[in-house]
C-alpha atoms as a PDB file:
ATOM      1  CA  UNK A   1       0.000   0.000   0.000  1.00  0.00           C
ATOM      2  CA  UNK A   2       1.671   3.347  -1.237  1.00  0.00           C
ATOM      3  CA  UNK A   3       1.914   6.060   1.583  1.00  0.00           C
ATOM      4  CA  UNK A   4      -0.115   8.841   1.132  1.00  0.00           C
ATOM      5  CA  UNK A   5       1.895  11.661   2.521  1.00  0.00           C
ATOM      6  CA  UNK A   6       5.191  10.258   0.538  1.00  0.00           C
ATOM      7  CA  UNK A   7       6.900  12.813  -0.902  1.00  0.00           C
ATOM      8  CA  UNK A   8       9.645  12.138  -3.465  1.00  0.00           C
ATOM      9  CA  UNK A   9      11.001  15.986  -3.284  1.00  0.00           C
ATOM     10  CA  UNK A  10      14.652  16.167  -2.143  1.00  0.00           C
ATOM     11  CA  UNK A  11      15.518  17.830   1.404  1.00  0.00           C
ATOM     12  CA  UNK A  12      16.691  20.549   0.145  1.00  0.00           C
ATOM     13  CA  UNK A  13      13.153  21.848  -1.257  1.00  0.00           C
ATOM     14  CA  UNK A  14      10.503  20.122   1.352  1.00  0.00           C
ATOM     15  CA  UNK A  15       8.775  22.337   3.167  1.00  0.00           C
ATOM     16  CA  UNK A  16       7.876  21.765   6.919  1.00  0.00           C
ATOM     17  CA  UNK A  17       5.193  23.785   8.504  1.00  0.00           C
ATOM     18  CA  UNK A  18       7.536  25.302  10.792  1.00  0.00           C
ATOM     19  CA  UNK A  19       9.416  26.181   7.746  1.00  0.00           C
ATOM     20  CA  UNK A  20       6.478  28.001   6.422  1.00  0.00           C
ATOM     21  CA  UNK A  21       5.069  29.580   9.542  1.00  0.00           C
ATOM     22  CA  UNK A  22       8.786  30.886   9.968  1.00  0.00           C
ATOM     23  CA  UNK A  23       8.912  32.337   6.716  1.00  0.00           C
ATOM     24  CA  UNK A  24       5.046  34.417   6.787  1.00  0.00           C
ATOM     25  CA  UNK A  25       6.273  35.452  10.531  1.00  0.00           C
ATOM     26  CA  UNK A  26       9.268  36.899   9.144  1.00  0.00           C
ATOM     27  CA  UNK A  27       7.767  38.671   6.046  1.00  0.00           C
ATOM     28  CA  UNK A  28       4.824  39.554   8.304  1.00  0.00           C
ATOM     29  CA  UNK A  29       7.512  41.533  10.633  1.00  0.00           C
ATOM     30  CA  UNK A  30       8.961  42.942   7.666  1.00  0.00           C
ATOM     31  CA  UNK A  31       6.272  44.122   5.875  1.00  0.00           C
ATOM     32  CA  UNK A  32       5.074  45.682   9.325  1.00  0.00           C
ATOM     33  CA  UNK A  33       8.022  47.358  10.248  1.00  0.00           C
ATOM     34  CA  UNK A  34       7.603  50.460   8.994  1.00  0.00           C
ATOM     35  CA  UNK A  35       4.043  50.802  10.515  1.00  0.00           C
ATOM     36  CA  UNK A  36       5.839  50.075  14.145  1.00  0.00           C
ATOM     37  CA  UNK A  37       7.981  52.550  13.461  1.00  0.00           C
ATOM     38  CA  UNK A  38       5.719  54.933  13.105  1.00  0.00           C
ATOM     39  CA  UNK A  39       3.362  53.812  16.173  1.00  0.00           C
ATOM     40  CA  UNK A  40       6.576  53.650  18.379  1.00  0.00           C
ATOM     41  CA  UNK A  41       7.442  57.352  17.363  1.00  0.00           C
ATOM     42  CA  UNK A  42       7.016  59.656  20.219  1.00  0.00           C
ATOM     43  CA  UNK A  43       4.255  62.606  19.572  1.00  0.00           C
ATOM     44  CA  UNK A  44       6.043  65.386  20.053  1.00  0.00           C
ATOM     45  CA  UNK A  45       2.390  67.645  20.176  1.00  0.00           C
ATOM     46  CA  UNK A  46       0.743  67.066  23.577  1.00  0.00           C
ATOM     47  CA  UNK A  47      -2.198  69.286  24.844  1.00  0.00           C
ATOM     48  CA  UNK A  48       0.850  71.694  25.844  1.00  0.00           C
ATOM     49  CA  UNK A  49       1.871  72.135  23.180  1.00  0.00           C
ATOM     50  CA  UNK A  50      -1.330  72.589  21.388  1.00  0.00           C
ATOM     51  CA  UNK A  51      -2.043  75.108  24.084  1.00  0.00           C
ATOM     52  CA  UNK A  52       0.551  77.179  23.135  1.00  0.00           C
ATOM     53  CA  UNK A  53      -0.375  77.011  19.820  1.00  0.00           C
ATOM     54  CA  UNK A  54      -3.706  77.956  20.297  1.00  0.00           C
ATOM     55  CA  UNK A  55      -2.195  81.403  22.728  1.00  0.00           C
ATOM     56  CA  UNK A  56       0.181  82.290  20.246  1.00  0.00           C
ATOM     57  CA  UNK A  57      -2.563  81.522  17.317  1.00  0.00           C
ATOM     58  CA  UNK A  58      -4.884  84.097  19.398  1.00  0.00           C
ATOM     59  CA  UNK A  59      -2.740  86.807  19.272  1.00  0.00           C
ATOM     60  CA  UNK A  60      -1.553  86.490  15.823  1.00  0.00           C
ATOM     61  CA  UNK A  61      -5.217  86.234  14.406  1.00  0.00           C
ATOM     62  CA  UNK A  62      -8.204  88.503  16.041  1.00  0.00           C
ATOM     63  CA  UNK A  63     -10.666  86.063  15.829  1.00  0.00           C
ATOM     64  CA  UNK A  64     -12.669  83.377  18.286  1.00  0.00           C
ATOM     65  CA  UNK A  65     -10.818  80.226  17.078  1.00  0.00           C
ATOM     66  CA  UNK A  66     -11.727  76.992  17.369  1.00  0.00           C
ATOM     67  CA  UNK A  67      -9.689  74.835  19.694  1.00  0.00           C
ATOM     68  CA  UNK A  68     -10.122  71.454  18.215  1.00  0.00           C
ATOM     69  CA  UNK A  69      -9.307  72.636  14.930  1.00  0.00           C
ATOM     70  CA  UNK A  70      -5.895  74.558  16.427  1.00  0.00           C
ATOM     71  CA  UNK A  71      -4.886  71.129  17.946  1.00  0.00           C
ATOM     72  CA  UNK A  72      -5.306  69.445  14.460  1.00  0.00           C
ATOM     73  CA  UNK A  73      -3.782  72.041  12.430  1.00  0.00           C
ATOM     74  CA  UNK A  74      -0.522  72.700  15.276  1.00  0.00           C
ATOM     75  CA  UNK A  75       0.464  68.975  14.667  1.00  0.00           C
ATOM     76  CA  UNK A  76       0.290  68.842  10.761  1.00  0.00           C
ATOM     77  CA  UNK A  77       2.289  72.065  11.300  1.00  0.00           C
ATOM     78  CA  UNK A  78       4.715  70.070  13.730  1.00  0.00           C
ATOM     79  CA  UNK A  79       4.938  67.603  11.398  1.00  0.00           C
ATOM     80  CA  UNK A  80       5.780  69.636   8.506  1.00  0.00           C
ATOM     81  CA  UNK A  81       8.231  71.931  10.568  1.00  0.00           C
ATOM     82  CA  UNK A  82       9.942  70.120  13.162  1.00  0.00           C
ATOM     83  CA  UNK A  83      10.896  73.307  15.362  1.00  0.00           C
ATOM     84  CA  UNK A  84       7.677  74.516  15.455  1.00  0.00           C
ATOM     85  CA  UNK A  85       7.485  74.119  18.903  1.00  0.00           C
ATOM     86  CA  UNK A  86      10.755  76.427  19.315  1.00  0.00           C
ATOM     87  CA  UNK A  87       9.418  79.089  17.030  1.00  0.00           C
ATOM     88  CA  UNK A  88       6.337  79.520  19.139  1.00  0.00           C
ATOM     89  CA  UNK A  89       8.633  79.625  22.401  1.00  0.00           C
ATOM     90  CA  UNK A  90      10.348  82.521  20.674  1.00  0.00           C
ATOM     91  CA  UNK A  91       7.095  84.283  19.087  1.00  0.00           C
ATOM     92  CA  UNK A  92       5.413  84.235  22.623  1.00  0.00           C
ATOM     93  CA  UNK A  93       8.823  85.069  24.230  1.00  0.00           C
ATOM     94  CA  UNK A  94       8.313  88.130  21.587  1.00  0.00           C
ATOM     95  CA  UNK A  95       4.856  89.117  22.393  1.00  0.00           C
ATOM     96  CA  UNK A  96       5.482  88.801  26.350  1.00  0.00           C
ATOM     97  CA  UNK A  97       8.277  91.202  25.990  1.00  0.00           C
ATOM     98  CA  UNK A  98       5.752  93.649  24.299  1.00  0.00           C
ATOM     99  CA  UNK A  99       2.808  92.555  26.760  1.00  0.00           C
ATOM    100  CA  UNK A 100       1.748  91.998  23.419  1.00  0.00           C
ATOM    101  CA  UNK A 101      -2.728  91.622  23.270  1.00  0.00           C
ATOM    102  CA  UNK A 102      -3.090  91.987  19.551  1.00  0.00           C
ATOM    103  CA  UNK A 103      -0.755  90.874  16.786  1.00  0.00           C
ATOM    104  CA  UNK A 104       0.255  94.788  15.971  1.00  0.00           C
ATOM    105  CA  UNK A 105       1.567  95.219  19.213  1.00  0.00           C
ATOM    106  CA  UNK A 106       4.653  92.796  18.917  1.00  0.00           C
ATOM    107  CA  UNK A 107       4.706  91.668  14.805  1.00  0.00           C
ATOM    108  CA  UNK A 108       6.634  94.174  14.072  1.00  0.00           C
ATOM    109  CA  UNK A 109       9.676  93.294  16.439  1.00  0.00           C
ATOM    110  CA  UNK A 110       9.257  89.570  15.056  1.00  0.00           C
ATOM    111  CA  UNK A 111      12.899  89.017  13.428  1.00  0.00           C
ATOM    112  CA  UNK A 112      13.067  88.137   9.628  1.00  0.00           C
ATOM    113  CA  UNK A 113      13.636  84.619   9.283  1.00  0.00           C
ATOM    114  CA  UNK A 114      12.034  81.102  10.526  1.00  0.00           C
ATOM    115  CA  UNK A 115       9.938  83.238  13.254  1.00  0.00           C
ATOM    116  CA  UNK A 116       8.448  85.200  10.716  1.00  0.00           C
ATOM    117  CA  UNK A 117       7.621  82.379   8.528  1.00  0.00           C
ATOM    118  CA  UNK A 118       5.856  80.519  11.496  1.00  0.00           C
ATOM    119  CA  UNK A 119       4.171  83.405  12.180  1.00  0.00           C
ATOM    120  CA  UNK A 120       2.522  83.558   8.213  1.00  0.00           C
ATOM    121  CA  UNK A 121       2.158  80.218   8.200  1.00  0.00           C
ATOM    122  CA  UNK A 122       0.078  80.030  11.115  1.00  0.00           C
ATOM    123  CA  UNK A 123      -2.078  83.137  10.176  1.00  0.00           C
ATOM    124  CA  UNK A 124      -2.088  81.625   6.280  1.00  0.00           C
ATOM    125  CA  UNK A 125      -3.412  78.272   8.415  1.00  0.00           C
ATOM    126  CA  UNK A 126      -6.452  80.028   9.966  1.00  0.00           C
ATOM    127  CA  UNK A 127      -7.243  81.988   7.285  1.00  0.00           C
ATOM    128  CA  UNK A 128      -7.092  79.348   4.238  1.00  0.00           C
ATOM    129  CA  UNK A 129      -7.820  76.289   6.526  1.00  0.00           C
ATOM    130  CA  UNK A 130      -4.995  73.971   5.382  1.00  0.00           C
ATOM    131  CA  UNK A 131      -1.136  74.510   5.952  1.00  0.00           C
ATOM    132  CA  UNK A 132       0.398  73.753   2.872  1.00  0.00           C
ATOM    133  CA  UNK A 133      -0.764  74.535  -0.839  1.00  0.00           C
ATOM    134  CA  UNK A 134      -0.308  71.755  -2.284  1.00  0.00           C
ATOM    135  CA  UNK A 135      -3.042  70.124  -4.192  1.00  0.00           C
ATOM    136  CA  UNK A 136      -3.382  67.556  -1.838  1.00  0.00           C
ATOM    137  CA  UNK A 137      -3.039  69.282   1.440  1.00  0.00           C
ATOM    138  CA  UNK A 138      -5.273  67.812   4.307  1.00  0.00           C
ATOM    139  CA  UNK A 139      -8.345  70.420   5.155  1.00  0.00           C
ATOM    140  CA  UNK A 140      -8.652  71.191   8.675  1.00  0.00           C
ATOM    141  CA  UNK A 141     -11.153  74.106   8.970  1.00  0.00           C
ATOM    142  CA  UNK A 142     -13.742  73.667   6.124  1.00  0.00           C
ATOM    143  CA  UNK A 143     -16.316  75.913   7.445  1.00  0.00           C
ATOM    144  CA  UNK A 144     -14.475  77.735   9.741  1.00  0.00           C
ATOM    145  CA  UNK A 145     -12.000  78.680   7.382  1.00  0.00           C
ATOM    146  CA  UNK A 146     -11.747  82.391   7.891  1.00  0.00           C
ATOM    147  CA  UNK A 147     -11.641  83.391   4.693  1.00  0.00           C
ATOM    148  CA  UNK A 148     -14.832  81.864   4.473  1.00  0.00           C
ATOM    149  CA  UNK A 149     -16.545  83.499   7.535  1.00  0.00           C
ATOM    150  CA  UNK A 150     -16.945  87.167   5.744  1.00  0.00           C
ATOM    151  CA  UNK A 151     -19.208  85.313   2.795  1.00  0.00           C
ATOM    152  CA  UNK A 152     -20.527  82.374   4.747  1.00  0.00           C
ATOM    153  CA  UNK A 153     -24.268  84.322   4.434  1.00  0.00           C
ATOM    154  CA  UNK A 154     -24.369  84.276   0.155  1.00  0.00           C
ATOM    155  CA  UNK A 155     -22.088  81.772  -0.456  1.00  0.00           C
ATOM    156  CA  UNK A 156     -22.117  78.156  -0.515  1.00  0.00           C
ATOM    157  CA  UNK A 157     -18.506  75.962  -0.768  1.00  0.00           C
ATOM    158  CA  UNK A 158     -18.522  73.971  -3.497  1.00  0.00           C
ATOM    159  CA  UNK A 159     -19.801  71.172  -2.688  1.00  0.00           C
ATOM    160  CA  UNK A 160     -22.086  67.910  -2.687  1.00  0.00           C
ATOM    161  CA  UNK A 161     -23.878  69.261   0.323  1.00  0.00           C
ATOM    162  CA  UNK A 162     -25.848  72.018  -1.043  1.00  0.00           C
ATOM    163  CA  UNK A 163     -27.523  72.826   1.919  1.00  0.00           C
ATOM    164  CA  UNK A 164     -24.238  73.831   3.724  1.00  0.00           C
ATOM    165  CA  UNK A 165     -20.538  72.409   5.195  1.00  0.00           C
ATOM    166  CA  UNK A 166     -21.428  69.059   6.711  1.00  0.00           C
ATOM    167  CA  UNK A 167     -25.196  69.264   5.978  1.00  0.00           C
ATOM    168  CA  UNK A 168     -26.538  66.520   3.832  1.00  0.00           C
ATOM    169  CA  UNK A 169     -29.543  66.888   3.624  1.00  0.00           C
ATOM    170  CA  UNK A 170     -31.891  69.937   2.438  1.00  0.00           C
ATOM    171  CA  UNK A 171     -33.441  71.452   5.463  1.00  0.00           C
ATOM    172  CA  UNK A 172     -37.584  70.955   4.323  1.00  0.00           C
ATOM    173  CA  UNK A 173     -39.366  74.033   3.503  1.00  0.00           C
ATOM    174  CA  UNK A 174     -41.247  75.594   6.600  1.00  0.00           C
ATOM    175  CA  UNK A 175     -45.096  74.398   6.760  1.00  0.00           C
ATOM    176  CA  UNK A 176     -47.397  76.676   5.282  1.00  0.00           C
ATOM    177  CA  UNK A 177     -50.993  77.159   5.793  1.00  0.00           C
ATOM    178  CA  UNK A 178     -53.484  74.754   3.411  1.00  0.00           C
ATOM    179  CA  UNK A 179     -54.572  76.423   0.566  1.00  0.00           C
ATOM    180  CA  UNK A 180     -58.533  76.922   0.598  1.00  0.00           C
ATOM    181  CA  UNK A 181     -60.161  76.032  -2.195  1.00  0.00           C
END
């Protein structure tokens, strides 16, 4: 009676299951490597940091901003610029000199140079409501843009909602009384 599990193969290509669990755990680590590397990366924006994003984002731009939006938009910035949290050390070092409560009273002692920058970029952030140009820059502040605030009343964002930002569905037209016949 012939063996079922014979196998005529020679050693040196017969594959074991520990052989082959061996070899998917090792590509498996490899393949996931770089995503560990990125979990395992520190955050280098905690809520302090955000915090002082959001002061030094409230004097550089007169306007009630929204906090979750500032803690959003300070990381991508952190990401993008990795001494951001430096820059806004020395821009509220800056406007604490001045006793600074509006962004004339200490812009104009901001040095040319990387505090300068941060300080556009950050008031380009608010205002446009993404912090790089490019065409596919992540959108933090759709409707509270501030660019968009101004023309919020007669105009509507391109978009699929046309009722409004985030709105899907048409608001229904109020009731009126029944016509009489």
């Amino acid at each position: 009676m012939p063996d079922q599990y014979r196998d005529d193969c020679p050693t040196a290509f017969n594959l074991a299951r520990r052989d082959v669990l061996l070899g998917g755990l090792l590509i498996g680590g490899f393949a996931a490597l770089p995503t560990l590397a990125a979990i395992a990366a520190p955050t280098s924006w905690s809520d302090q940091s955000a915090a002082r994003f959001m002061e030094i984002s409230s004097l550089l731009v007169p306007h009630r901003l929204k906090d979750e939006i500032g803690k959003r938009m300070g990381a991508a910035m952190g990401t993008l610029n990795p001494s951001l949290s430096e820059q806004i050390d020395g821009l509220l070092s800056i406007a604490r000199q001045k006793n600074a409560g509006v962004v004339e009273d200490f812009f104009a002692d901001v040095p040319e140079g990387p505090l300068k920058e941060t300080a556009l970029a950050i008031i380009s952030a608010w205002y446009l409501g993404v912090v790089t140009d490019a065409p596919d820059a992540e959108v933090f502040a759709y409707e509270y843009a501030l660019m968009y605030q101004p023309t919020r009343d007669v105009m509507t964002i391109p978009s699929y909602a046309i009722s409004g930002p985030n709105r899907w569905t048409a608001e229904a037209p109020p009731l009126s009384s029944m016509p009489e016949f």
